[in-house]
C-alpha atoms as a PDB file:
ATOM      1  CA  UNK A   1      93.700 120.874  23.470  1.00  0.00           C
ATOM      2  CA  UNK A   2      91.237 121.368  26.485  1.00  0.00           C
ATOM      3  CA  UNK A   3      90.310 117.273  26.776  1.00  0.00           C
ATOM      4  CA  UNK A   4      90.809 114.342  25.946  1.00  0.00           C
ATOM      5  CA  UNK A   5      87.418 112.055  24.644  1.00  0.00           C
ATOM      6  CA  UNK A   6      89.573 109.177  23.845  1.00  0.00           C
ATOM      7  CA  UNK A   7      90.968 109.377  27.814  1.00  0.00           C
ATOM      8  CA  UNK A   8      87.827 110.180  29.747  1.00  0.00           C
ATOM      9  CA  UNK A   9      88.196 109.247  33.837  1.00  0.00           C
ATOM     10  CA  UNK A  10      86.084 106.185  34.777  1.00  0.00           C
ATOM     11  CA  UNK A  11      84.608 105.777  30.896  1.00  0.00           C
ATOM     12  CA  UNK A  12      85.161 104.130  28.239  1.00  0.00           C
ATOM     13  CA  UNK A  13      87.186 106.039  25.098  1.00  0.00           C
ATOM     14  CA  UNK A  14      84.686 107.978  22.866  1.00  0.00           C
ATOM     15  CA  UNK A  15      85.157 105.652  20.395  1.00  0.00           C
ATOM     16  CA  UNK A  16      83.886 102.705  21.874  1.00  0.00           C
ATOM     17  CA  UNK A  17      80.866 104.511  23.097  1.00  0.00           C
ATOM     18  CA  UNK A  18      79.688 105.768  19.503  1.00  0.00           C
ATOM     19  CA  UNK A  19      78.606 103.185  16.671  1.00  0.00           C
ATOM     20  CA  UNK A  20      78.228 103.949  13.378  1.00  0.00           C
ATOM     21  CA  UNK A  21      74.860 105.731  12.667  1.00  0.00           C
ATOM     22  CA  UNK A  22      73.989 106.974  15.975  1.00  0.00           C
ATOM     23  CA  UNK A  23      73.420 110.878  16.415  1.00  0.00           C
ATOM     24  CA  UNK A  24      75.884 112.422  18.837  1.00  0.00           C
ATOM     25  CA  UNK A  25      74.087 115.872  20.207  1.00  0.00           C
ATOM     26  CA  UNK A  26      76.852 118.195  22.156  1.00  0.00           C
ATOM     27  CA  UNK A  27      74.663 120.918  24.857  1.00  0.00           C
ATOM     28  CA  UNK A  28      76.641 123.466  25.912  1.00  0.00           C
ATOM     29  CA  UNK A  29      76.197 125.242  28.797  1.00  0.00           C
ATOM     30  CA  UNK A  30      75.614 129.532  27.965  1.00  0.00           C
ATOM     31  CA  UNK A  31      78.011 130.868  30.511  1.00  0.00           C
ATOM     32  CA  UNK A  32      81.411 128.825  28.763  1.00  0.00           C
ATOM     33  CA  UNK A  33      83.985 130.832  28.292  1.00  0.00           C
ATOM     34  CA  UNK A  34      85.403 131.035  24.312  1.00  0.00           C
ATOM     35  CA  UNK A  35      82.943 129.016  23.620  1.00  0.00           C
ATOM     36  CA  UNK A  36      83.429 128.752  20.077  1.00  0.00           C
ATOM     37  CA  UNK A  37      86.337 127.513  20.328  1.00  0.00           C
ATOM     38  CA  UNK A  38      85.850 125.015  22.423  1.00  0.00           C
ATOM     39  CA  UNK A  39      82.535 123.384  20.519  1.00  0.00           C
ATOM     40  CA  UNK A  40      85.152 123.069  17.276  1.00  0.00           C
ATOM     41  CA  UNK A  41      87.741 121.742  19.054  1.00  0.00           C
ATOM     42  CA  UNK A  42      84.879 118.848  20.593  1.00  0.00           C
ATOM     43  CA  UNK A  43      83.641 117.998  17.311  1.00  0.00           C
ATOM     44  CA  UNK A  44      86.863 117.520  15.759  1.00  0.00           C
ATOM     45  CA  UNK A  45      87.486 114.963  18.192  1.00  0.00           C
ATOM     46  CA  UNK A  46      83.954 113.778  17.774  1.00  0.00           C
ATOM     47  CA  UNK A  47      84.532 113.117  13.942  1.00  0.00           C
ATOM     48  CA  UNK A  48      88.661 112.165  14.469  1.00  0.00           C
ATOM     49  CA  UNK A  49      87.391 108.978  17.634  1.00  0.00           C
ATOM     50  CA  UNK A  50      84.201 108.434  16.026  1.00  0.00           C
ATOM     51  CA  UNK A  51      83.386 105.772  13.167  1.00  0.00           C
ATOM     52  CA  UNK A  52      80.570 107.070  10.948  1.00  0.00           C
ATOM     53  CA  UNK A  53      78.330 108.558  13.211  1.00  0.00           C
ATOM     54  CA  UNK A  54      75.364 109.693  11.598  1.00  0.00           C
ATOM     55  CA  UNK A  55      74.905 112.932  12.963  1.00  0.00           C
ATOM     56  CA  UNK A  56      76.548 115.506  15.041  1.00  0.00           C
ATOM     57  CA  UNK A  57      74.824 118.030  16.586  1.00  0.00           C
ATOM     58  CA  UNK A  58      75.226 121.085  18.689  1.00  0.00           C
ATOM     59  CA  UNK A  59      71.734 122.831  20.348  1.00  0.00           C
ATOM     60  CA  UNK A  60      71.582 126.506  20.968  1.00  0.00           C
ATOM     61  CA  UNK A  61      68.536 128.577  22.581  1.00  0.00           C
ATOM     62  CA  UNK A  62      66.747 130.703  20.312  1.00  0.00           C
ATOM     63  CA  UNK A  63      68.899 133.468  21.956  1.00  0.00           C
ATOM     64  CA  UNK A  64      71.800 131.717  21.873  1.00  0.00           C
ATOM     65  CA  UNK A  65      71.767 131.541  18.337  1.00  0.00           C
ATOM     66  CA  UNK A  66      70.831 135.207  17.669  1.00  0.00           C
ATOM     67  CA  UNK A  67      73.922 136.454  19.517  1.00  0.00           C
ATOM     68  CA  UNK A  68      76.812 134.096  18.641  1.00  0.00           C
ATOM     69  CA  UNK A  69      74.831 131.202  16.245  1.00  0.00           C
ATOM     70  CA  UNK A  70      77.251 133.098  13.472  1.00  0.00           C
ATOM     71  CA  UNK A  71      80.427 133.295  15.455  1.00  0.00           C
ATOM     72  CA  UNK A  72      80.215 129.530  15.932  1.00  0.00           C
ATOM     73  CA  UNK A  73      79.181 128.297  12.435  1.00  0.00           C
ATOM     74  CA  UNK A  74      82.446 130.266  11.483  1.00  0.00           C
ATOM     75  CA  UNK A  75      84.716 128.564  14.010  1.00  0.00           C
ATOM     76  CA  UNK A  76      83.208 125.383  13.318  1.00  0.00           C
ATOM     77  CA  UNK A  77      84.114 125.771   9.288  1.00  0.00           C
ATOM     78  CA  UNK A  78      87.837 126.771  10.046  1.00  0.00           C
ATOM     79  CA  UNK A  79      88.375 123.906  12.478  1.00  0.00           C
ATOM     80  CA  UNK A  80      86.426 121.227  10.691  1.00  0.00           C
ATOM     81  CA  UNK A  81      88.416 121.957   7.437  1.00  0.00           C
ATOM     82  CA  UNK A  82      91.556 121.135   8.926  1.00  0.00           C
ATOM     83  CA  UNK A  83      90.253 117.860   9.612  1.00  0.00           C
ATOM     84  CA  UNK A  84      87.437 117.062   6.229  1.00  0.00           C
ATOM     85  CA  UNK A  85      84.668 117.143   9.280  1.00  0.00           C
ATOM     86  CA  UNK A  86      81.267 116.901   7.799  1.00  0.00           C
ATOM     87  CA  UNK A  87      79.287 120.146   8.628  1.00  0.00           C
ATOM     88  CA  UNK A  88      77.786 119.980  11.884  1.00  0.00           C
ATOM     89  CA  UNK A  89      73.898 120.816  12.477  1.00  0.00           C
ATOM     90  CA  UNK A  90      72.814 123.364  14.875  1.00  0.00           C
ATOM     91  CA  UNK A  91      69.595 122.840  16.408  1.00  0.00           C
ATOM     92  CA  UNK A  92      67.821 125.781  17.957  1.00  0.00           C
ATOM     93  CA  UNK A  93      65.574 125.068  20.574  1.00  0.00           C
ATOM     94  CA  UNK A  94      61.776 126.299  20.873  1.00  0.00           C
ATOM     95  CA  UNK A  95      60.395 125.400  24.211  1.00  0.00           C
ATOM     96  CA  UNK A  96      56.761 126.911  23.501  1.00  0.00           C
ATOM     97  CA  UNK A  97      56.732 124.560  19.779  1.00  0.00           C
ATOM     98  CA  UNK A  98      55.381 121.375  20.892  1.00  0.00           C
ATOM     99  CA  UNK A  99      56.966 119.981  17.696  1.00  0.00           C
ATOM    100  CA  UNK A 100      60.140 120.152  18.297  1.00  0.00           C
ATOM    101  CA  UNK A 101      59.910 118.501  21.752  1.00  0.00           C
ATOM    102  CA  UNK A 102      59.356 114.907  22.870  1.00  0.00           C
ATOM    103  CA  UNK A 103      58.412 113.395  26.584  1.00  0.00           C
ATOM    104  CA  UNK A 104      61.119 112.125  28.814  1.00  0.00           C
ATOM    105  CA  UNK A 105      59.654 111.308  31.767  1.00  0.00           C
ATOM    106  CA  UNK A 106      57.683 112.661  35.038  1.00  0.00           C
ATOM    107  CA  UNK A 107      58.492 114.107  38.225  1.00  0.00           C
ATOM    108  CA  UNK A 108      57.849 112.296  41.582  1.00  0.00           C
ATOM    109  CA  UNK A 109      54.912 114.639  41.377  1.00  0.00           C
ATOM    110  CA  UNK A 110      53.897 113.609  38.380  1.00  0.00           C
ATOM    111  CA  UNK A 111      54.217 116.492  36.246  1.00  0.00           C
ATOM    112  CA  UNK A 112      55.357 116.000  32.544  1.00  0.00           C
ATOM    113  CA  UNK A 113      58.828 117.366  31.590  1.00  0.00           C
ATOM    114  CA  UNK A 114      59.601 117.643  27.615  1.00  0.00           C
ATOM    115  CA  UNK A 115      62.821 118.062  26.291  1.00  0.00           C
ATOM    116  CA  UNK A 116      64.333 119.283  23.148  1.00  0.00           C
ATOM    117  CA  UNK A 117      63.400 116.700  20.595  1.00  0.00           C
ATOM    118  CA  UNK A 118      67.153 116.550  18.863  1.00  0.00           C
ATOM    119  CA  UNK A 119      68.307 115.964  22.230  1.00  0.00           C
ATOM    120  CA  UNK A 120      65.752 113.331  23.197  1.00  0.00           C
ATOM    121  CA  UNK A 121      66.482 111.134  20.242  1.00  0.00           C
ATOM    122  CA  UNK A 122      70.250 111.324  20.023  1.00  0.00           C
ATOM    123  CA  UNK A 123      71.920 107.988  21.057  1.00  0.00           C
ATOM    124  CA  UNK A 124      75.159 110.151  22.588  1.00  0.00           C
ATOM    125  CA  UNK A 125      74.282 113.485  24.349  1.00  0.00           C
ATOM    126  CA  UNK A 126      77.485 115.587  25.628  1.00  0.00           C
ATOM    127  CA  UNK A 127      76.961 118.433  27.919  1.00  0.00           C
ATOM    128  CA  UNK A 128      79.818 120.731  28.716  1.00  0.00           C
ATOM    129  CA  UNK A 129      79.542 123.035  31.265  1.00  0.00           C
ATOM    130  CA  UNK A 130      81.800 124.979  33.637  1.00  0.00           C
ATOM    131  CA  UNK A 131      82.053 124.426  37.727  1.00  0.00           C
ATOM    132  CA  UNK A 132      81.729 127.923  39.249  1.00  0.00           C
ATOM    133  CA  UNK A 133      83.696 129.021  41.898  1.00  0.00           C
ATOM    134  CA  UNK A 134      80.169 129.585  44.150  1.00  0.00           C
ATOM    135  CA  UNK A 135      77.187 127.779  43.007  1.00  0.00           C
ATOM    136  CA  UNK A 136      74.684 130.454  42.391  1.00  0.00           C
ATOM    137  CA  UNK A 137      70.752 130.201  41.577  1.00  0.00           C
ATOM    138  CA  UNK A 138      69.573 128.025  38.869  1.00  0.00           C
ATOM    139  CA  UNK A 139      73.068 125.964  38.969  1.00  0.00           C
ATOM    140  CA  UNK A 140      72.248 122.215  38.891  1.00  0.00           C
ATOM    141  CA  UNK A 141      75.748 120.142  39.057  1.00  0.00           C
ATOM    142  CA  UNK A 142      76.684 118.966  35.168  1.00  0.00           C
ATOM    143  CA  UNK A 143      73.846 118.947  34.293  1.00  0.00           C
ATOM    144  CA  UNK A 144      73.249 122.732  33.974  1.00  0.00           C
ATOM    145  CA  UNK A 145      73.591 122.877  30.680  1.00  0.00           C
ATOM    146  CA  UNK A 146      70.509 120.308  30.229  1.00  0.00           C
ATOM    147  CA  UNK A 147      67.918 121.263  32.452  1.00  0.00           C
ATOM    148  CA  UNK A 148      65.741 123.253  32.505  1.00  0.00           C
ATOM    149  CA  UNK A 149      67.522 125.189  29.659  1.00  0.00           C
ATOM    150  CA  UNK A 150      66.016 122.276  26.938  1.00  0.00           C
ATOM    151  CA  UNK A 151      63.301 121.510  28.365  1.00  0.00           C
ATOM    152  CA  UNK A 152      59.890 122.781  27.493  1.00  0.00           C
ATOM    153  CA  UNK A 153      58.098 126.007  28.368  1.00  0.00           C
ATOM    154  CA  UNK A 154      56.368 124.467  31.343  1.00  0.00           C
ATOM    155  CA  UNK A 155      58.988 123.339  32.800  1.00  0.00           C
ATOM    156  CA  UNK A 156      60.744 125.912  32.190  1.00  0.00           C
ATOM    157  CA  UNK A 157      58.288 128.270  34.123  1.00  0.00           C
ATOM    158  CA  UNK A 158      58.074 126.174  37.127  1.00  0.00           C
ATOM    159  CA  UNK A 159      61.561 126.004  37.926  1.00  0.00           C
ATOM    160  CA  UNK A 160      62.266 130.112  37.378  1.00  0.00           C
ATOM    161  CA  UNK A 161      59.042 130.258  39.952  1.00  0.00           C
ATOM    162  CA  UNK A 162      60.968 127.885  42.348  1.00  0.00           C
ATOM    163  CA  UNK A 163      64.647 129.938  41.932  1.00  0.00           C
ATOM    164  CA  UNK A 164      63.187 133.502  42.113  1.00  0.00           C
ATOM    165  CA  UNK A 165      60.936 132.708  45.116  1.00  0.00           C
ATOM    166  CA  UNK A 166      64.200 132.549  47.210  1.00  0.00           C
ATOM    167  CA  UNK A 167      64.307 128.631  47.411  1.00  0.00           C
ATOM    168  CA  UNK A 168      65.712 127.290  50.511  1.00  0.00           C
ATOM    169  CA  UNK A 169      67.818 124.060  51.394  1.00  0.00           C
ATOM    170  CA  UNK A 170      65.330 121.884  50.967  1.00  0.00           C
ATOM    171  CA  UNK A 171      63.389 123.123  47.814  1.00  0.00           C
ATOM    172  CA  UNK A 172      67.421 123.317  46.030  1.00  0.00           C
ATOM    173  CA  UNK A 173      66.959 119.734  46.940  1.00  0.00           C
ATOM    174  CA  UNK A 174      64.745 118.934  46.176  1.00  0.00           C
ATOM    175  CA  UNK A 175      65.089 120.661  42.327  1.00  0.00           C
ATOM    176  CA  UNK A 176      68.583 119.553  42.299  1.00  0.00           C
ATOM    177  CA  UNK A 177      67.303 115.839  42.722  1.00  0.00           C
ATOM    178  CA  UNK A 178      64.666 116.287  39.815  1.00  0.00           C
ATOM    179  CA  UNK A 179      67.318 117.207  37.639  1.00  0.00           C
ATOM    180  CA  UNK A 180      69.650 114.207  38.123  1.00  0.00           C
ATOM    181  CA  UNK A 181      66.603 111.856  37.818  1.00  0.00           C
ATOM    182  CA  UNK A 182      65.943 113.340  34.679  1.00  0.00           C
ATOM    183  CA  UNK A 183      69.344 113.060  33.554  1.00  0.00           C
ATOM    184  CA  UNK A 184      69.324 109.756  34.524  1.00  0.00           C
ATOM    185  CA  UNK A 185      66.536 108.985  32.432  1.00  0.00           C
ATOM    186  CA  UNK A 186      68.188 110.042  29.163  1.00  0.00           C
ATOM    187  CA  UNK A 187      71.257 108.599  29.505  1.00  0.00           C
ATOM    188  CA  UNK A 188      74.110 110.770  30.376  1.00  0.00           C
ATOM    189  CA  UNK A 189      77.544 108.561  29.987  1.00  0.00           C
ATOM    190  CA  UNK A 190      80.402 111.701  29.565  1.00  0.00           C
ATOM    191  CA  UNK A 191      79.941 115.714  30.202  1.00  0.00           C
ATOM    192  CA  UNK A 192      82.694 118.037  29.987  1.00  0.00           C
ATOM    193  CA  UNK A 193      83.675 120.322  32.477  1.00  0.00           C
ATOM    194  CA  UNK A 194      85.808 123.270  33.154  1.00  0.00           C
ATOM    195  CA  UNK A 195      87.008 124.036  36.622  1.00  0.00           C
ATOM    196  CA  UNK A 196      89.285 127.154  37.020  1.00  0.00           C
ATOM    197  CA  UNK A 197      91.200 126.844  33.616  1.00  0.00           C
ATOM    198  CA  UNK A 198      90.943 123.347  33.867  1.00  0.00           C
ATOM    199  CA  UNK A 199      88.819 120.866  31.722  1.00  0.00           C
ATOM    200  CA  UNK A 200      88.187 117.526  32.559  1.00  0.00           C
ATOM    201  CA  UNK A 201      85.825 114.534  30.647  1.00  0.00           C
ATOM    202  CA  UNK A 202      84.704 111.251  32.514  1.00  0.00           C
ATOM    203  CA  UNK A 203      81.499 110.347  34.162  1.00  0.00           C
ATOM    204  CA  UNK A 204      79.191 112.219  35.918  1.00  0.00           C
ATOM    205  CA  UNK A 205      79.957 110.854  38.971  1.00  0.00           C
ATOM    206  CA  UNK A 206      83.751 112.319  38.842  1.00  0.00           C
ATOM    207  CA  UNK A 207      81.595 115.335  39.227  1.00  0.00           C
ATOM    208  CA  UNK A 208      80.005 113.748  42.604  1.00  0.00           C
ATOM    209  CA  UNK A 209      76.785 113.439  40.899  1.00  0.00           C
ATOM    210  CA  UNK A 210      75.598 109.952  42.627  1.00  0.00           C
ATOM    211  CA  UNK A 211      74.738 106.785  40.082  1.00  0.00           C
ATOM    212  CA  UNK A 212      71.849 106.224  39.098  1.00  0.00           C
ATOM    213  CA  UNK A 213      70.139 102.957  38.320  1.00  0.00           C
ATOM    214  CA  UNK A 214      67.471 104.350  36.247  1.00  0.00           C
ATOM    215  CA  UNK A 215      70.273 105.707  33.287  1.00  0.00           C
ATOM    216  CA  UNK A 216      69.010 104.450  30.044  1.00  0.00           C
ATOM    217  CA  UNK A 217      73.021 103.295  29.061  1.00  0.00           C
ATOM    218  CA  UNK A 218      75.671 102.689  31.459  1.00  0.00           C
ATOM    219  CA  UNK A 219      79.326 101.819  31.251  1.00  0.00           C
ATOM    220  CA  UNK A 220      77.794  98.396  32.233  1.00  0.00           C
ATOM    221  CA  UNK A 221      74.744  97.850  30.175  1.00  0.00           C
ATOM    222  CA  UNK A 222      74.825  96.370  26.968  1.00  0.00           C
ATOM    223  CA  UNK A 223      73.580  98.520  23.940  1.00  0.00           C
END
C-alpha cells in the first residue's frame, strides 16, 4: 500500500469527509510513476472508506488517455474486482470545448479561468502528484496536477506564454500564487504526494502550501 486515506496528517479520515452521493474526482498528475497502479490502489480505498458515494472519477488529458487511457481501465478492472468496486468513470478533458468546462473564478487581474467541468462539480477532488527532486518550469506545489493542466484553453495559453518566456522570481510568484488562489477556490481538503519513494496524504499545507481562507470546505467549516 502507498497511503493511507483513512490516516491522512492534519485531516480528517476519508470517510468522514465523503457523504453518501457526493462525486469524488481523483486528478493525477502526468509525470507519476506506475501510475496505474497507483490510481487502482486509490480507488479501492475510495470505495473500501467511502459510504455510497455517487460517483468516482478519474480525469485524463485527451493525450493522456490516448497513450495509457487502456492500460489504466485494465488495472482498474483487476483491482476493483478484488474488492466488488463499481466501475470507475474516466473523464477526458477538452480545454478548447466550452461544454465540458465551467467558471471557477478570476484572477487578481480579472481574467476568467475555466476548469474541467467533472472537476468543478465534484464535492471531493483528490490530486496526486509527485515532489521532484528540483522544481522545474511549469511545477506549481500540489497543485500541479490541477492547474493549468484542467483548465481551459485560455488559460492554458497564458501560462505556457509566462513559463517559456523565461519567467523570473517574481512572475513564478506571482503564477505560483494564482494557482493556490484557485485551488483555494475549489476546495482542496487532501492531495497525495510522492516524495523519493515515499507517499504521503494530509492537507495541503503538510506540503507548505499556506491556508487559505477563501477554500470553499475546510477541516473547520461545516458542509
Amino acid at each position: 500500500m502507498y497511503f493511507s486515506l483513512d490516516q491522512p496528517v492534519g485531516a480528517p479520515p476519508l470517510s468522514e469527509c465523503v457523504f453518501p452521493g457526493d462525486r469524488v474526482v481523483i486528478v493525477p498528475d502526468k509525470r507519476i510513476a506506475r501510475e496505474e497502479e497507483v490510481l487502482a490502489e486509490l480507488a479501492s480505498q475510495v470505495f473500501r472508506l467511502c459510504t455510497e458515494p455517487e460517483e468516482i472519477a478519474i480525469v485524463l488529458t485527451e493525450e493522456e488517455e490516448k497513450k495509457k487511457g487502456t492500460a489504466l481501465r485494465n488495472a482498474l478492472h483487476d483491482r476493483l474486482s478484488e474488492t466488488n468496486g463499481e466501475p470507475v468513470r474516466i473523464a477526458i478533458h477538452s480545454p478548447a470545448e466550452r461544454k465540458t468546462l465551467g467558471f471557477l473564478a478570476a484572477n487578481d487581474k480579472g481574467e476568467p479561468v475555466g476548469l474541467c467541468r467533472t472537476i468543478l462539480d465534484a464535492d471531493f477532488v483528490i490530486p496526486v502528484g509527485e515532489i521532484p527532486s528540483k522544481p522545474y518550469v511549469g511545477y506549481y506545489g500540489v497543485y500541479t496536477a490541477l492547474f493549468p493542466r484542467f483548465c481551459d484553453e485560455e488559460t492554458q495559453i497564458r501560462f505556457l506564454r509566462a513559463e517559456q518566456g523565461n519567467p523570473d522570481a517574481k512572475l513564478k510568484k506571482r503564477l505560483l500564487g494564482e494557482v493556490e488562489e484557485m485551488a483555494a477556490f475549489l476546495g482542496i481538503l487532501l492531495t497525495i504526494q510522492r516524495s523519493g519513494s515515499a507517499w504521503s496524504c494530509g492537507l495541503p499545507t503538510t506540503f507548505g502550501v499556506p491556508a487559505r481562507s477563501s477554500a470553499r470546505r475546510s477541516v473547520d467549516s461545516p458542509r
